[in-house]
Protein backbone atom coordinates (compact mmCIF):
# COMPACT_ATOMS: atom_id res chain seq x y z
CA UNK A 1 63.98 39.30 -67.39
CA UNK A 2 65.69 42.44 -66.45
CA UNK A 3 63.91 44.15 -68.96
CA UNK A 4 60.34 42.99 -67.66
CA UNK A 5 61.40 44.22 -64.06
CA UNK A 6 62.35 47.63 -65.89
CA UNK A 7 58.90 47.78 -67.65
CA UNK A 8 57.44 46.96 -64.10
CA UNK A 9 58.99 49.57 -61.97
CA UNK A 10 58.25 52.69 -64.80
CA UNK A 11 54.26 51.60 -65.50
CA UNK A 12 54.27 51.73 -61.14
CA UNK A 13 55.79 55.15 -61.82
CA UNK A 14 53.41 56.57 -64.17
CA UNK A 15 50.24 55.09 -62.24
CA UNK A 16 51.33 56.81 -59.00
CA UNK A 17 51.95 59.85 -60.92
CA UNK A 18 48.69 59.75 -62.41
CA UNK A 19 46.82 58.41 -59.43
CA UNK A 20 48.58 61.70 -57.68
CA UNK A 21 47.68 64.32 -60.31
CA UNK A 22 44.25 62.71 -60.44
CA UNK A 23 44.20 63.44 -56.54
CA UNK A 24 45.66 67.06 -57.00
CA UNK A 25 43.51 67.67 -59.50
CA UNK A 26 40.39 66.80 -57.71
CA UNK A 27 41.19 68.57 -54.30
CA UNK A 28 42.68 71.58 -56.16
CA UNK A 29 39.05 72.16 -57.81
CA UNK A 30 37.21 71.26 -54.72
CA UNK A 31 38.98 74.04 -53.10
CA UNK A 32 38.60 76.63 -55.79
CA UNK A 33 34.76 75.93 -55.91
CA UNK A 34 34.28 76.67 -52.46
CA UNK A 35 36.48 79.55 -52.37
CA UNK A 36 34.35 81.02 -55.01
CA UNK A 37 31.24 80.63 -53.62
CA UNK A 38 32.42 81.40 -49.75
CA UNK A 39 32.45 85.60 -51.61
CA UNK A 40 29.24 85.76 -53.13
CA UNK A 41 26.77 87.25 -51.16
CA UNK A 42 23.52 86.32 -48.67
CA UNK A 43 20.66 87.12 -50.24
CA UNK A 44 17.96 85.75 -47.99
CA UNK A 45 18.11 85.19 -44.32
CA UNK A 46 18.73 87.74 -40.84
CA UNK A 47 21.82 89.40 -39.93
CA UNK A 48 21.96 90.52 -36.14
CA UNK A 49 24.48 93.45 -35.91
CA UNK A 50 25.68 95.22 -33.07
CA UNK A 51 24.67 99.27 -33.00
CA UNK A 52 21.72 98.80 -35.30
CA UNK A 53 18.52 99.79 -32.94
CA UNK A 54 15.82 99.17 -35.50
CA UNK A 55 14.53 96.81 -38.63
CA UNK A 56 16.45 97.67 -41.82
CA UNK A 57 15.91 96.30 -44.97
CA UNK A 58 18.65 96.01 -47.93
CA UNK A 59 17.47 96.34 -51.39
CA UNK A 60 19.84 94.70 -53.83
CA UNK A 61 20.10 95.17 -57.74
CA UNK A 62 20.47 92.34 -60.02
């Protein structure tokens, strides 16, 4: 009996730990995808900037 309880109480263990990791994991690369693409640039769309008086266009290499 006590050894049932024992087997009990570690397989709760491990599932929280893996239901946690799972979580970490998941949130961890969430973050780290947006982070990435938050720093590539705009290619398309306007920009209004302060001390710019006329149109300018930016070319961009690929």
């Amino acid at each position: 009996m006590v050894q049932r309880r024992r087997w009990r109480v570690v397989r709760r263990i491990v599932l929280f730990g893996l239901v946690g990791l799972t979580a970490f994991a998941v949130v961890s690369g969430l973050v780290s995808v947006r982070a990435v693409r938050r720093s590539f640039p705009r290619y398309g769309g306007e920009v209004a900037l302060p001390g710019l008086a006329a149109e300018v266009t930016v070319y961009r290499d690929a």
